[in-house]
PDB file of N, CA and C in Angstrom:
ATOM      1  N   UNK A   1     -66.663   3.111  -4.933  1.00  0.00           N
ATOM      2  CA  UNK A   1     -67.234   3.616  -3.711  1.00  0.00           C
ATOM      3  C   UNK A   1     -67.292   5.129  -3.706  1.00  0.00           C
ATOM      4  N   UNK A   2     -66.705   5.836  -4.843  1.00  0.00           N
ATOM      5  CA  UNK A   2     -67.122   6.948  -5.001  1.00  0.00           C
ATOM      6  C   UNK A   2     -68.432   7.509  -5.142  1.00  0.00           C
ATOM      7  N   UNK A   3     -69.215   7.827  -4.081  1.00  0.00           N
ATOM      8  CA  UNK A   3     -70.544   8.147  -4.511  1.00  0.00           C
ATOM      9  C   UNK A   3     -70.629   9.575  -4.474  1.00  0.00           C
ATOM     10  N   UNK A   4     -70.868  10.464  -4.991  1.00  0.00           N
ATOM     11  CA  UNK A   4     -70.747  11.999  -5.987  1.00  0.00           C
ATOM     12  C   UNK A   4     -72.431  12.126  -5.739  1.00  0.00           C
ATOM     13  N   UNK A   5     -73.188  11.465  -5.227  1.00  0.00           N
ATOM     14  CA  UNK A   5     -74.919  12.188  -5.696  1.00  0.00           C
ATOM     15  C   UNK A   5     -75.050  12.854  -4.270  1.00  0.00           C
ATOM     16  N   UNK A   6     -75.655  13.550  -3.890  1.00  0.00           N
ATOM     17  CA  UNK A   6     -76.414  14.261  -2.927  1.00  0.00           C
ATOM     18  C   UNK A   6     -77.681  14.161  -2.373  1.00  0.00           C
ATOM     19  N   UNK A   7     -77.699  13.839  -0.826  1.00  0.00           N
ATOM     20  CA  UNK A   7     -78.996  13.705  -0.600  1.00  0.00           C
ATOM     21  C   UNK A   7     -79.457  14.781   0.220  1.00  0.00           C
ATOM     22  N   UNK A   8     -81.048  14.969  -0.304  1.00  0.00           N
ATOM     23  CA  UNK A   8     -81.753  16.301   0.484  1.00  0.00           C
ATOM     24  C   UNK A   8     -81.273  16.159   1.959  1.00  0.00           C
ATOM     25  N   UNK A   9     -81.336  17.494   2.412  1.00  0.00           N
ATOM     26  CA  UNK A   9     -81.232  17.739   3.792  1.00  0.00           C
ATOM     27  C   UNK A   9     -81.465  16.673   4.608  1.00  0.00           C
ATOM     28  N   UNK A  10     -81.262  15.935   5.520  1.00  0.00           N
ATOM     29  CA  UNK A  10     -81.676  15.659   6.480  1.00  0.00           C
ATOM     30  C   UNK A  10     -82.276  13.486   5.875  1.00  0.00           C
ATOM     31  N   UNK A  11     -81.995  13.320   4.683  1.00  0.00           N
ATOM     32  CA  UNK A  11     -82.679  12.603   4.392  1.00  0.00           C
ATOM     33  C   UNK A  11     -81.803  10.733   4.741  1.00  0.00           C
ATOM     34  N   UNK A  12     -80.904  11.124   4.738  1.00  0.00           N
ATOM     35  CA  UNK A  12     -80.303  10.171   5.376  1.00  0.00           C
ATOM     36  C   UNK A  12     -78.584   9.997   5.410  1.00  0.00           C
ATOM     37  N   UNK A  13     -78.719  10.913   6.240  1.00  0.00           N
ATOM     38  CA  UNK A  13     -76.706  11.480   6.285  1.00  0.00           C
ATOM     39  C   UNK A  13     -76.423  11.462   7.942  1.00  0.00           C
ATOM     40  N   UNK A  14     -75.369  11.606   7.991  1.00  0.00           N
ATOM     41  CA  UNK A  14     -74.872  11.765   9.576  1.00  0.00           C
ATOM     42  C   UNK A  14     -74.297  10.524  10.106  1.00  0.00           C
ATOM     43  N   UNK A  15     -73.998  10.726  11.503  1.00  0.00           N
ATOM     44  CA  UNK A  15     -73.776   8.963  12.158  1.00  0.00           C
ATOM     45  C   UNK A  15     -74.531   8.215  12.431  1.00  0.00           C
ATOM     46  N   UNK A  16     -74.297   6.765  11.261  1.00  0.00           N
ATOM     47  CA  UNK A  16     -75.363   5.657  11.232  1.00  0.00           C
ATOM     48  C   UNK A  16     -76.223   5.500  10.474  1.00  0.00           C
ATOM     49  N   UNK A  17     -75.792   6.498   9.337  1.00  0.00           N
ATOM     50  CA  UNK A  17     -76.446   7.000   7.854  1.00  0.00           C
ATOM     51  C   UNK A  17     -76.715   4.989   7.556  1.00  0.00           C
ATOM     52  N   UNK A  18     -77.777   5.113   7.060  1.00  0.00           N
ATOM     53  CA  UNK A  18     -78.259   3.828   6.107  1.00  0.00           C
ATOM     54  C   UNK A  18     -77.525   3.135   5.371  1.00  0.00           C
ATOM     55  N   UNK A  19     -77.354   4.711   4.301  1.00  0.00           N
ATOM     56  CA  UNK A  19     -76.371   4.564   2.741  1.00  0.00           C
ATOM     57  C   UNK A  19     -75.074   4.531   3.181  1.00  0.00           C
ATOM     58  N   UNK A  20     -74.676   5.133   4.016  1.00  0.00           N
ATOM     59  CA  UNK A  20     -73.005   4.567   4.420  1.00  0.00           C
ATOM     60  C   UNK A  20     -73.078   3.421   5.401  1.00  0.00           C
ATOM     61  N   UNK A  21     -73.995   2.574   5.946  1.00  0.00           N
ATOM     62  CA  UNK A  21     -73.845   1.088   6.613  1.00  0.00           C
ATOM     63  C   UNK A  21     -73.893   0.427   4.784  1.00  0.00           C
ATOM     64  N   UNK A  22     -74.943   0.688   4.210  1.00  0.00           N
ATOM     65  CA  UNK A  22     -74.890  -0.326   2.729  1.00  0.00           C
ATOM     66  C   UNK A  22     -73.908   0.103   2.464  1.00  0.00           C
ATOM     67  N   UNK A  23     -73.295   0.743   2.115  1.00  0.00           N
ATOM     68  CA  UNK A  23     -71.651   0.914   1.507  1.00  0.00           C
ATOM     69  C   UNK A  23     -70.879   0.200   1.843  1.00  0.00           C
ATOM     70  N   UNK A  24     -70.773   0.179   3.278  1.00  0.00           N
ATOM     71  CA  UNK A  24     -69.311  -0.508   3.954  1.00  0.00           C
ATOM     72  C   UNK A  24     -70.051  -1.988   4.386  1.00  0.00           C
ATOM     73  N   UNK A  25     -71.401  -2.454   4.033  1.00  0.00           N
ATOM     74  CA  UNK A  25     -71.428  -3.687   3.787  1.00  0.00           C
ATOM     75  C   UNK A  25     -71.193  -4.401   2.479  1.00  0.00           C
ATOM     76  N   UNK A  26     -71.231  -3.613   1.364  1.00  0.00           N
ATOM     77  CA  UNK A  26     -71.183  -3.962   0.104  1.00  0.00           C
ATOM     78  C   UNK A  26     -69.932  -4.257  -0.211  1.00  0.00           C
ATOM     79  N   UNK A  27     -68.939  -3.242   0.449  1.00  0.00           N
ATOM     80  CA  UNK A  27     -67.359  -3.257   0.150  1.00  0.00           C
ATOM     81  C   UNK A  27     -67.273  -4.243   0.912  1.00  0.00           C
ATOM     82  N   UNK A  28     -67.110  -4.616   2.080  1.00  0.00           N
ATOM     83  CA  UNK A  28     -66.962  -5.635   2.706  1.00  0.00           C
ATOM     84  C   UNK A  28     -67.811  -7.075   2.428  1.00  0.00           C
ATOM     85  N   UNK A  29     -68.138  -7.619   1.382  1.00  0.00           N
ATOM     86  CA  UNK A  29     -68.544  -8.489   1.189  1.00  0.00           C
ATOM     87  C   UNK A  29     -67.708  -8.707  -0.144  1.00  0.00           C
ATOM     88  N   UNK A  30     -67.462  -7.715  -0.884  1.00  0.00           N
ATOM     89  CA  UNK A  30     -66.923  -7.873  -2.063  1.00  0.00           C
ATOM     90  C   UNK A  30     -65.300  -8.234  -1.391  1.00  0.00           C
ATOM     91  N   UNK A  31     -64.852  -7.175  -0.940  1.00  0.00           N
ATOM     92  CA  UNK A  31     -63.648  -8.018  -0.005  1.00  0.00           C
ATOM     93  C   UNK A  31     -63.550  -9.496   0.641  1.00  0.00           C
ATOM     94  N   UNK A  32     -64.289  -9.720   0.935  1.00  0.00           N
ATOM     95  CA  UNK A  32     -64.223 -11.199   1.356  1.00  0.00           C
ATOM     96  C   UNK A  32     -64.394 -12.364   0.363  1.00  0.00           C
ATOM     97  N   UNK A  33     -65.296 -11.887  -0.446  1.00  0.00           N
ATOM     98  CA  UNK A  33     -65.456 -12.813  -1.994  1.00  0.00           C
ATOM     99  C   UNK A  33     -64.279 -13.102  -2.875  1.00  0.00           C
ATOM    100  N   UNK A  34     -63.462 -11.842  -2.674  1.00  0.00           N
ATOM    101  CA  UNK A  34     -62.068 -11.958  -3.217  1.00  0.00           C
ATOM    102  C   UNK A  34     -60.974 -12.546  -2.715  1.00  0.00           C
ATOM    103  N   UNK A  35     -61.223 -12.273  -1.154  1.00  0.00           N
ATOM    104  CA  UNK A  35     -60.191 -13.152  -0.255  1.00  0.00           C
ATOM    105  C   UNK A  35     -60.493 -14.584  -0.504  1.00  0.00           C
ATOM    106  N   UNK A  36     -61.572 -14.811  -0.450  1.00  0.00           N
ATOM    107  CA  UNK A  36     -61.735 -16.310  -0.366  1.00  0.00           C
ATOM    108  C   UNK A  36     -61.778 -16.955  -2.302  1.00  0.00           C
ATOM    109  N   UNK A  37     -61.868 -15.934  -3.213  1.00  0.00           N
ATOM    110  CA  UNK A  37     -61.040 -16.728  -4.268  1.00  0.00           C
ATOM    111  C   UNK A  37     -59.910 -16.892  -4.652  1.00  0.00           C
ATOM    112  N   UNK A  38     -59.107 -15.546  -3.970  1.00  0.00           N
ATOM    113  CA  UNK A  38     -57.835 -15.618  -3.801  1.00  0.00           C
ATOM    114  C   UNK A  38     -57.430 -16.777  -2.908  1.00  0.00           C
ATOM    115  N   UNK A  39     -57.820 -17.064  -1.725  1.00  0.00           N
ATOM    116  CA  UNK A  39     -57.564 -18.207  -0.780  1.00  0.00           C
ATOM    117  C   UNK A  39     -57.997 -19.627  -1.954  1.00  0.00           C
ATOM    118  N   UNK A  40     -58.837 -19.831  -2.677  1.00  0.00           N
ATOM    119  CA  UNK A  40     -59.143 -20.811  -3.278  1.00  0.00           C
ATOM    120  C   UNK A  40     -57.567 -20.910  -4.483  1.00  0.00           C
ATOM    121  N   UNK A  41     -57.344 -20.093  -4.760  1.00  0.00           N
ATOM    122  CA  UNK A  41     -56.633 -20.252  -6.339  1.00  0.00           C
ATOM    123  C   UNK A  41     -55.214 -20.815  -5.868  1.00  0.00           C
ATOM    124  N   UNK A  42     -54.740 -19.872  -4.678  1.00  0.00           N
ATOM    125  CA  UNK A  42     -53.696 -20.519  -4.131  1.00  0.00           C
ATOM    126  C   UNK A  42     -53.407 -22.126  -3.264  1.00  0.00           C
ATOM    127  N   UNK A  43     -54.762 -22.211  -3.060  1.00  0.00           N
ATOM    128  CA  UNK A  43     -54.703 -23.965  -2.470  1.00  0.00           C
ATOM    129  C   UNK A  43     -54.565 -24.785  -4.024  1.00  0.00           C
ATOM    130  N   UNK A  44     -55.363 -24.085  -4.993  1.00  0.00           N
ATOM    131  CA  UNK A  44     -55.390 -25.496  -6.491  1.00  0.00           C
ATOM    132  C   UNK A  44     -53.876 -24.702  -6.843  1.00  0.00           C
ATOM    133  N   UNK A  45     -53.448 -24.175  -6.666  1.00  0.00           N
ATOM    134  CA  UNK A  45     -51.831 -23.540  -7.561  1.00  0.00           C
ATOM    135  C   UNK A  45     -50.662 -25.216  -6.708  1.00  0.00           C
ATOM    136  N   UNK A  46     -51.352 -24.683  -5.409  1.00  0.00           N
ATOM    137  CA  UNK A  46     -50.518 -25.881  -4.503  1.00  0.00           C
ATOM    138  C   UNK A  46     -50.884 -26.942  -4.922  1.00  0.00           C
ATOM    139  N   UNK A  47     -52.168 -27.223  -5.152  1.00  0.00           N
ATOM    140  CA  UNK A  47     -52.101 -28.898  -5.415  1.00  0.00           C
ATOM    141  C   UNK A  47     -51.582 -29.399  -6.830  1.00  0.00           C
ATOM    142  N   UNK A  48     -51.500 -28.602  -7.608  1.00  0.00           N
ATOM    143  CA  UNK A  48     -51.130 -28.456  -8.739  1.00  0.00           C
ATOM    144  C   UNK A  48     -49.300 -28.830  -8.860  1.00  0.00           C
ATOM    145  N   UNK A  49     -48.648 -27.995  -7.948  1.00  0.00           N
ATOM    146  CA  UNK A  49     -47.311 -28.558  -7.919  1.00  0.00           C
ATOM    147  C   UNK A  49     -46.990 -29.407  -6.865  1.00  0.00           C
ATOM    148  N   UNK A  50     -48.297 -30.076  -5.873  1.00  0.00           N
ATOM    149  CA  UNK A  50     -47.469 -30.947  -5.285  1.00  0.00           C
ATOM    150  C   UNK A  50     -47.944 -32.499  -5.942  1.00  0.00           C
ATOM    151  N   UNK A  51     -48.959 -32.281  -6.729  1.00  0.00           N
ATOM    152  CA  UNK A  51     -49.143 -33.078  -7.619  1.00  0.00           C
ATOM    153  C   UNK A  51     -49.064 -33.437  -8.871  1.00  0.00           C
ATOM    154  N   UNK A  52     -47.946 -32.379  -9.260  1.00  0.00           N
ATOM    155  CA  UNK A  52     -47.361 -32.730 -10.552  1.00  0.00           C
ATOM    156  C   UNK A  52     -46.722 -34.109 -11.235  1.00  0.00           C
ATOM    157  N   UNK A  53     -46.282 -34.546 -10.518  1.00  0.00           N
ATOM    158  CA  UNK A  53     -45.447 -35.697 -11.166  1.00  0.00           C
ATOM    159  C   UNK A  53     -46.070 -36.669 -11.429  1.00  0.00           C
ATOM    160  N   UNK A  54     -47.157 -36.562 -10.267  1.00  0.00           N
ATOM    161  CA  UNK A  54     -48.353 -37.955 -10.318  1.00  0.00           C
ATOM    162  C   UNK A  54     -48.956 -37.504 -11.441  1.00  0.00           C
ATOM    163  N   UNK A  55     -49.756 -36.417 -11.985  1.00  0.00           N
ATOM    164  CA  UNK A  55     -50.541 -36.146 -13.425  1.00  0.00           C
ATOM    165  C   UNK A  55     -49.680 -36.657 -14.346  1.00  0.00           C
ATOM    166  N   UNK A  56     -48.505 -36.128 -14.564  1.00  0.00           N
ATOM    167  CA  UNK A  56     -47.249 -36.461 -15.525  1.00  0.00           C
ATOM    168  C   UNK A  56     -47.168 -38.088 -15.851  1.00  0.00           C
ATOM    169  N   UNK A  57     -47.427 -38.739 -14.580  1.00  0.00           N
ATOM    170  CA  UNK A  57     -47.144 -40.115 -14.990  1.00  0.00           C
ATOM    171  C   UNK A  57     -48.448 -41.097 -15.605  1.00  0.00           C
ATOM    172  N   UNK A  58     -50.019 -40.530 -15.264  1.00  0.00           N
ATOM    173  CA  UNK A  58     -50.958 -40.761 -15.464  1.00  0.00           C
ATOM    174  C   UNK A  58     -51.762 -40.205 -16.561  1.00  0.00           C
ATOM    175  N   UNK A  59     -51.555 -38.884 -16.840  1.00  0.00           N
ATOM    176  CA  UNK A  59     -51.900 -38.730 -18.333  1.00  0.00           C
ATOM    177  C   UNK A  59     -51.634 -38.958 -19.643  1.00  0.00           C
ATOM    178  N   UNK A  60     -52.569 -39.680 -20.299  1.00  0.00           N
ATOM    179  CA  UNK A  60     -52.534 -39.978 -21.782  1.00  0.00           C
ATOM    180  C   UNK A  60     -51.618 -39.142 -22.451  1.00  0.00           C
ATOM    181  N   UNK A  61     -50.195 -39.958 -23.037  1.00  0.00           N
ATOM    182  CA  UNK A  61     -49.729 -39.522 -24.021  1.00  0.00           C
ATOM    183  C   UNK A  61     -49.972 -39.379 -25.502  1.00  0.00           C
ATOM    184  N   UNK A  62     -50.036 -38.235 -25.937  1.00  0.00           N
ATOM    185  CA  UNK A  62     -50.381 -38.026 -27.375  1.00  0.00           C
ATOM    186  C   UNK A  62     -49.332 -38.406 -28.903  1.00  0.00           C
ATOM    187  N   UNK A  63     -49.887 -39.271 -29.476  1.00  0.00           N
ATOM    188  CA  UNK A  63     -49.001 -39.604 -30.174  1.00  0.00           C
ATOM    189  C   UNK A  63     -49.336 -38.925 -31.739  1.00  0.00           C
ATOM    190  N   UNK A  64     -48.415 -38.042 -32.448  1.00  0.00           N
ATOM    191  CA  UNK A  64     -48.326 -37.153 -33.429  1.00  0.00           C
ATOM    192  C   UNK A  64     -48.555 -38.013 -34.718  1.00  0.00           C
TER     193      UNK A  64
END
């Protein structure tokens, strides 16, 4: 979100600038994309150990 370029005078800066609403919609979408895979990874982490024992007893054992 470091943006370093410069725009001519008058061309779209101040309060309610364009380029700073797209900014803080861009960040804020990317924030939420993350919350909600973060929210996803931690529900399969859970189902994962509350359904451990049942996989354990149902998956094919490999014989060497």
């Amino acid at each position: 979100m470091d943006d370093t370029r410069t725009l001519p005078q008058g061309a779209d800066g101040g309060e309610g600038s364009r380029t700073a609403d797209q900014q803080y919609r861009k960040a804020a979408d990317e924030l939420a994309r993350r919350a909600d895979s973060l929210q996803k990874a931690l529900e399969a982490e859970r189902d994962v150990e509350n359904y451990r024992d049942e996989y354990d007893r149902t998956k094919p054992r490999r014989v060497h």
